[in-house]
PDB file of N, CA and C in Angstrom:
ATOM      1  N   UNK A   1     164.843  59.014 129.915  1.00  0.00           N
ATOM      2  CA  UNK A   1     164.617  58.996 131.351  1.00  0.00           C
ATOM      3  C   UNK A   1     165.863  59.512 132.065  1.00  0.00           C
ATOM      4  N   UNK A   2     165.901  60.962 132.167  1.00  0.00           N
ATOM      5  CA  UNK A   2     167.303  61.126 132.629  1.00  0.00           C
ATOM      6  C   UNK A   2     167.067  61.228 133.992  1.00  0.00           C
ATOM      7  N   UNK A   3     166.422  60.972 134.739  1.00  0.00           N
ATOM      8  CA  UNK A   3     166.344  60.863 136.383  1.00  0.00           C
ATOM      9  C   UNK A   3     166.360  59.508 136.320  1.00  0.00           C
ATOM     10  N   UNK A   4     166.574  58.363 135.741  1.00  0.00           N
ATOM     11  CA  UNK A   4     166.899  56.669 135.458  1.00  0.00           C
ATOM     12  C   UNK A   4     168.295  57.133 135.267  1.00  0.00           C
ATOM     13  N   UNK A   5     168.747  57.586 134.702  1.00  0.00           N
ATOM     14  CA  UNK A   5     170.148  57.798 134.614  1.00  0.00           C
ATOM     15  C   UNK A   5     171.231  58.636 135.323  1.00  0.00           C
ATOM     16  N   UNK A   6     170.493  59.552 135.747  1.00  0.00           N
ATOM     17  CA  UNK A   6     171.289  60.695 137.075  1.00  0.00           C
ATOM     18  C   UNK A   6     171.402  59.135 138.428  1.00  0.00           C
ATOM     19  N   UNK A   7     170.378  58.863 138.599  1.00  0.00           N
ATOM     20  CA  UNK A   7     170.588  57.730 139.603  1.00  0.00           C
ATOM     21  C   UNK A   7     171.488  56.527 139.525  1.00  0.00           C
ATOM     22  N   UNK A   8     170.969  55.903 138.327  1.00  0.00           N
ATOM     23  CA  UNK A   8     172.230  54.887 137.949  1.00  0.00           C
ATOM     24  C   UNK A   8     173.536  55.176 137.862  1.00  0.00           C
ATOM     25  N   UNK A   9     173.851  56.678 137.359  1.00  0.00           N
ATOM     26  CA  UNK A   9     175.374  56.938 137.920  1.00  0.00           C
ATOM     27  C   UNK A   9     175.290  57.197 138.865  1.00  0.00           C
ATOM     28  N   UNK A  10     174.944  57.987 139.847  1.00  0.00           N
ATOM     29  CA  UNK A  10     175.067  58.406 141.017  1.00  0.00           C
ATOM     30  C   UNK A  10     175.320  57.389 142.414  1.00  0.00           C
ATOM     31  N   UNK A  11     174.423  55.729 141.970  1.00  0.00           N
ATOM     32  CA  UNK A  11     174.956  54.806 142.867  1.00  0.00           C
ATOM     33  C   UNK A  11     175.838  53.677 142.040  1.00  0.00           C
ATOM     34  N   UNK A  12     176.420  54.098 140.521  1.00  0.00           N
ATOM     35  CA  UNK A  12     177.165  52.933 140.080  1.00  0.00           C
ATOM     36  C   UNK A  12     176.437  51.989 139.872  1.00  0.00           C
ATOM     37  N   UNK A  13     175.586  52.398 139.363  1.00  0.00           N
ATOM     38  CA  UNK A  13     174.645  50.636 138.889  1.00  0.00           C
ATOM     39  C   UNK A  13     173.792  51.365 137.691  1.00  0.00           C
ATOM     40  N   UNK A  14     173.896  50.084 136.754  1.00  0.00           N
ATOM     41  CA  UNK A  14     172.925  50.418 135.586  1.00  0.00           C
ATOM     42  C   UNK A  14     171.478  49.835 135.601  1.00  0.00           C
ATOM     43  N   UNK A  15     170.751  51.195 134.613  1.00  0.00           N
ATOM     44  CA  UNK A  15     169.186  50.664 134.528  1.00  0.00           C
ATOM     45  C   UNK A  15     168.679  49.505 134.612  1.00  0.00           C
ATOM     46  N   UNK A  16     168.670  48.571 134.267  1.00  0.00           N
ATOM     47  CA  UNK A  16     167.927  47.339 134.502  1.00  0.00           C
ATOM     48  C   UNK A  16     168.283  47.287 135.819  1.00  0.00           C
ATOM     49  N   UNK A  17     169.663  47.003 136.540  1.00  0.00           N
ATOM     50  CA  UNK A  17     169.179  47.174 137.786  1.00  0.00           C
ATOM     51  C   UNK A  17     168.470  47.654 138.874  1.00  0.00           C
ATOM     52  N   UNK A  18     168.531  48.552 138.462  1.00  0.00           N
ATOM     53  CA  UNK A  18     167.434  49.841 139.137  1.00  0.00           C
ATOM     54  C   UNK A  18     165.929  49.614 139.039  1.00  0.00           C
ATOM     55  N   UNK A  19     165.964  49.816 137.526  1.00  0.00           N
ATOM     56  CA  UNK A  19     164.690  49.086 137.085  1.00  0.00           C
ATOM     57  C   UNK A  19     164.129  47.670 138.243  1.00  0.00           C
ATOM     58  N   UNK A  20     164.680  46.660 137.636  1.00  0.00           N
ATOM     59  CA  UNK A  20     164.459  45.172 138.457  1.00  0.00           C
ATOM     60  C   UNK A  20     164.123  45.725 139.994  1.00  0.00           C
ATOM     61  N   UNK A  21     164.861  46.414 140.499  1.00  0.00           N
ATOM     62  CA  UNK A  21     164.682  46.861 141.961  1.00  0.00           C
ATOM     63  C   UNK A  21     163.613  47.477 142.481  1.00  0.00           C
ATOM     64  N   UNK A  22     162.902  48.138 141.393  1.00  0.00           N
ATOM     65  CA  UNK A  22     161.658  49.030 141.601  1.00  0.00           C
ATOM     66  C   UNK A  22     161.208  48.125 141.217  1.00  0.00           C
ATOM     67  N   UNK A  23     160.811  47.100 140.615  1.00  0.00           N
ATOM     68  CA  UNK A  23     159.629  46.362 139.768  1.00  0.00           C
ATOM     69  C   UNK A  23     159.307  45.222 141.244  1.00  0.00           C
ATOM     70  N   UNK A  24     160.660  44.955 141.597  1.00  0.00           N
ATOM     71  CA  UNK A  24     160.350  44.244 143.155  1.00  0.00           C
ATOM     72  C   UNK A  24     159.884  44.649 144.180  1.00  0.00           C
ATOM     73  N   UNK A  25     160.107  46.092 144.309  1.00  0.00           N
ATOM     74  CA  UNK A  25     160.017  46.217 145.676  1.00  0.00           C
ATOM     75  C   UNK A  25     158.191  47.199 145.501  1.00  0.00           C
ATOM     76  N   UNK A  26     158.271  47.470 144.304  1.00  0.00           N
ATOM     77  CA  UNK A  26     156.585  47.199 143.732  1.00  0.00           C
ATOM     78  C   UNK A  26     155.516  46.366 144.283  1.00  0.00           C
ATOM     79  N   UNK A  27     156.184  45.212 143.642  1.00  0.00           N
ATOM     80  CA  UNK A  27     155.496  43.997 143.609  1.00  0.00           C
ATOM     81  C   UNK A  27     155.628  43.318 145.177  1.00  0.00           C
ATOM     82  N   UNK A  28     156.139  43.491 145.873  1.00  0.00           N
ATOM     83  CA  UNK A  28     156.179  43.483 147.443  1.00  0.00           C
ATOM     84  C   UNK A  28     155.320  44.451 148.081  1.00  0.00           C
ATOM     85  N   UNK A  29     154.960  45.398 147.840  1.00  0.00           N
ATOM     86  CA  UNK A  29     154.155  46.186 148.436  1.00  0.00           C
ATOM     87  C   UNK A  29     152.662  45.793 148.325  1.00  0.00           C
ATOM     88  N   UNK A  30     152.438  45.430 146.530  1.00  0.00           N
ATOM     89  CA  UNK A  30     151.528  44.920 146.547  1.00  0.00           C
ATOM     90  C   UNK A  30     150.657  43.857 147.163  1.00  0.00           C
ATOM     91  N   UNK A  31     152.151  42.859 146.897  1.00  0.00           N
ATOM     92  CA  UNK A  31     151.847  41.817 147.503  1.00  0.00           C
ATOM     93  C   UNK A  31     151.052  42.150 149.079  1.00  0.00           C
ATOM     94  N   UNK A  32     151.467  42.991 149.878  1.00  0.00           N
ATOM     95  CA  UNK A  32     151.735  43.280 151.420  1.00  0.00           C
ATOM     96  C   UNK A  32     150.405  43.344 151.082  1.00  0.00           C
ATOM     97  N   UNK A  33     149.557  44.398 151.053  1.00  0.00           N
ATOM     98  CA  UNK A  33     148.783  45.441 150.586  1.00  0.00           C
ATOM     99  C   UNK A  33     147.634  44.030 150.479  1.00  0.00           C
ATOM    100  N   UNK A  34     147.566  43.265 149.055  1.00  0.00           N
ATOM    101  CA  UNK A  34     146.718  42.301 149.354  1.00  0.00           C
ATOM    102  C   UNK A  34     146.696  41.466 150.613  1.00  0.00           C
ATOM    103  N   UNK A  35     147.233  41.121 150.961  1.00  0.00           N
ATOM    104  CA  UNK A  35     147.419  40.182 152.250  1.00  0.00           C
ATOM    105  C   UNK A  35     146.601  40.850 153.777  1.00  0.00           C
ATOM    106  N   UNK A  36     146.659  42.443 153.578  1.00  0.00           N
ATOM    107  CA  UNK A  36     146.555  43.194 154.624  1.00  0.00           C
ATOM    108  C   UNK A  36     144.742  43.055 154.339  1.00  0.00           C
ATOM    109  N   UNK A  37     144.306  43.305 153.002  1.00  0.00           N
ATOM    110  CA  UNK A  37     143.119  43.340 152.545  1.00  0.00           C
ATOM    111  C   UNK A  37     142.446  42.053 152.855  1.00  0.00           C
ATOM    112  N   UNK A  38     143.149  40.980 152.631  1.00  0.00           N
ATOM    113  CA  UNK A  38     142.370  39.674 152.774  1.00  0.00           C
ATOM    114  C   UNK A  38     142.262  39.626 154.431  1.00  0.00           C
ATOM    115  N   UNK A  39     143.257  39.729 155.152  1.00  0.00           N
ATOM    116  CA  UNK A  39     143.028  39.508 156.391  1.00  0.00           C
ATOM    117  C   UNK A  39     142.001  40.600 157.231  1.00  0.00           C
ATOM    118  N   UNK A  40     141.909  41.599 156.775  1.00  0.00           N
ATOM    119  CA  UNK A  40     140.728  42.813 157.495  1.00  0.00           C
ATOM    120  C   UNK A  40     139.478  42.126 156.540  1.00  0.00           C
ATOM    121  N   UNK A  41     139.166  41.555 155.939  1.00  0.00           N
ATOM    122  CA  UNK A  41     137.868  41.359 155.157  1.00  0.00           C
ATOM    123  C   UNK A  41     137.469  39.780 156.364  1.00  0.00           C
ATOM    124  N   UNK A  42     138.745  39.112 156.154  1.00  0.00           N
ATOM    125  CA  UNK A  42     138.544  37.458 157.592  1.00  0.00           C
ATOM    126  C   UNK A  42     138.025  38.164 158.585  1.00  0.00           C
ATOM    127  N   UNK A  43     139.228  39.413 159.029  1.00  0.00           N
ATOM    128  CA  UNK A  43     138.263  39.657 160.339  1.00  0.00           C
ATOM    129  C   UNK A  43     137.314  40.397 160.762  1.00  0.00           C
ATOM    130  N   UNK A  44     136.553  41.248 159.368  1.00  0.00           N
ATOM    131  CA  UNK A  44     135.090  41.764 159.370  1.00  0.00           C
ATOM    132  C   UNK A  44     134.157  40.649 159.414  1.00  0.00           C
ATOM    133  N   UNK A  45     134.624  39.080 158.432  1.00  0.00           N
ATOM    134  CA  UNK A  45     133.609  38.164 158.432  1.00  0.00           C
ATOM    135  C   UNK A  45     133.649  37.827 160.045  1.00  0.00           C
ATOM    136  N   UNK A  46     134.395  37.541 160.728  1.00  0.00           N
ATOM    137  CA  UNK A  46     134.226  36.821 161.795  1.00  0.00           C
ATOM    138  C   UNK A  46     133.801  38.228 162.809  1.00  0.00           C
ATOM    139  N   UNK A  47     133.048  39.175 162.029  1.00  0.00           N
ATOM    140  CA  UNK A  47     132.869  39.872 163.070  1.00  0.00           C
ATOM    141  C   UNK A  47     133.445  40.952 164.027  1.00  0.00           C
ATOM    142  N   UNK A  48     134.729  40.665 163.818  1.00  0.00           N
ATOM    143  CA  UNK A  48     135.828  41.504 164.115  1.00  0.00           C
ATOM    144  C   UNK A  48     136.131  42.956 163.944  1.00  0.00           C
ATOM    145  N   UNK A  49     135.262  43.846 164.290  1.00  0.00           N
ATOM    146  CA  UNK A  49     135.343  45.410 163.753  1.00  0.00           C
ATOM    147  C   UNK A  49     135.738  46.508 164.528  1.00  0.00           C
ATOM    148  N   UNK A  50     135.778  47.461 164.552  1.00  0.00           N
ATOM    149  CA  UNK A  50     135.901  48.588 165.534  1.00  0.00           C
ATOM    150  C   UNK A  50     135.029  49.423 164.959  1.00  0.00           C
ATOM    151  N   UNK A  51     134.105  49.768 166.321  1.00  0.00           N
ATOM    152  CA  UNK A  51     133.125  50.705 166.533  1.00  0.00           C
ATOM    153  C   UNK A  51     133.664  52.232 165.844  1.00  0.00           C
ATOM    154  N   UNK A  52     132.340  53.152 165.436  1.00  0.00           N
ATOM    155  CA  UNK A  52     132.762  54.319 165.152  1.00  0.00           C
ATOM    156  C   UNK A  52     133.393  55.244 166.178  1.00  0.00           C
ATOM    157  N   UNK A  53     132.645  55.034 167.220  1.00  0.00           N
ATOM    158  CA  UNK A  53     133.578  56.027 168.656  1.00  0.00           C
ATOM    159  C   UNK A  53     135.076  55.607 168.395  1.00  0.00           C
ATOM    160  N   UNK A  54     135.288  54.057 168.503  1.00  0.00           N
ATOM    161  CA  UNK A  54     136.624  54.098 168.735  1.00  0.00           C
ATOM    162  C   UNK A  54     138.332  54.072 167.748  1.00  0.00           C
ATOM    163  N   UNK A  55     136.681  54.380 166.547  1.00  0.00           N
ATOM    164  CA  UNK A  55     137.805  54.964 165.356  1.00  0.00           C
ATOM    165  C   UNK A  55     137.722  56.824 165.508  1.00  0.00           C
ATOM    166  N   UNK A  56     136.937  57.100 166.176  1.00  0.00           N
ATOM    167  CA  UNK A  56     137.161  58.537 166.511  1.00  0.00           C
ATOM    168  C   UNK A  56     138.103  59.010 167.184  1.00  0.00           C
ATOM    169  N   UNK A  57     138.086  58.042 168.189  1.00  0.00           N
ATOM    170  CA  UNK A  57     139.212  58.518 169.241  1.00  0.00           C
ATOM    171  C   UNK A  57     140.179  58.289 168.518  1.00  0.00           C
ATOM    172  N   UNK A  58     140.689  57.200 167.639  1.00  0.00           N
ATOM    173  CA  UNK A  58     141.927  57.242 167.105  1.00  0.00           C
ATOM    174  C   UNK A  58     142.205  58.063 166.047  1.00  0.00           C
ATOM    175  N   UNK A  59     141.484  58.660 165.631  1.00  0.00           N
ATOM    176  CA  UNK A  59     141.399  59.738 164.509  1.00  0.00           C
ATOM    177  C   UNK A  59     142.056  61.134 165.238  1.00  0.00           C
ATOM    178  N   UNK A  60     141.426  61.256 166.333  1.00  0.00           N
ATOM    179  CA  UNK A  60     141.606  62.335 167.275  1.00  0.00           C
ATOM    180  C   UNK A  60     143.302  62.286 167.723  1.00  0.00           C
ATOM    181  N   UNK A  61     143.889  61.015 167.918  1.00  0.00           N
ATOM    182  CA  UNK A  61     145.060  60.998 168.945  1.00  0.00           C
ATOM    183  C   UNK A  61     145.855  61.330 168.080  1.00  0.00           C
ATOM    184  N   UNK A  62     145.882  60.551 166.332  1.00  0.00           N
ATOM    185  CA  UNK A  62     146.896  61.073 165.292  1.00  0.00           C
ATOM    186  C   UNK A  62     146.373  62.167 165.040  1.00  0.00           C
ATOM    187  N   UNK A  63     145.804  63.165 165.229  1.00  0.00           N
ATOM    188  CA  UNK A  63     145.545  64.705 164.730  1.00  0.00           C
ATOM    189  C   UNK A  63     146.336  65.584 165.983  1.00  0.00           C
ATOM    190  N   UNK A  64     146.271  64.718 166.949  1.00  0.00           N
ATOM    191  CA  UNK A  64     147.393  65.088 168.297  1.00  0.00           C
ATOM    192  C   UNK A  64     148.732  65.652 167.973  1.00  0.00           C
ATOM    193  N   UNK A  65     149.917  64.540 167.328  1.00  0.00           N
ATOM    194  CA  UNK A  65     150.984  63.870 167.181  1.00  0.00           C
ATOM    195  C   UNK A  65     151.484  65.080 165.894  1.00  0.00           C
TER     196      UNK A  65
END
């Protein structure tokens, strides 16, 4: 893995650290990611949605930007 190793010298830290650092900040995303999923599924049950128009328009404003 010499791009594991161009990096680990390049900031002075060895693989497992690096390693460990990606395996966390992984596993944090994931984590995020579920949490984001459980809470849009609560608020489809309770009904909670946005109409197709007004996911259009927002489709439209980031095609703006």
């Amino acid at each position: 893995m010499q791009a594991l190793d161009s990096l680990a010298e390049a900031l002075d830290r060895d693989r497992s650290h690096l390693l460990n650092e990606a395996v966390r900040v992984y596993l944090d995303v994931q984590e995020w990611q579920a949490q984001q999923i459980k809470a849009g599924i609560q608020q489809a049950d309770r009904g909670k949605l946005t109409g197709h128009d007004e996911v259009k328009k927002m489709v439209a404003r980031w095609r703006r930007r």
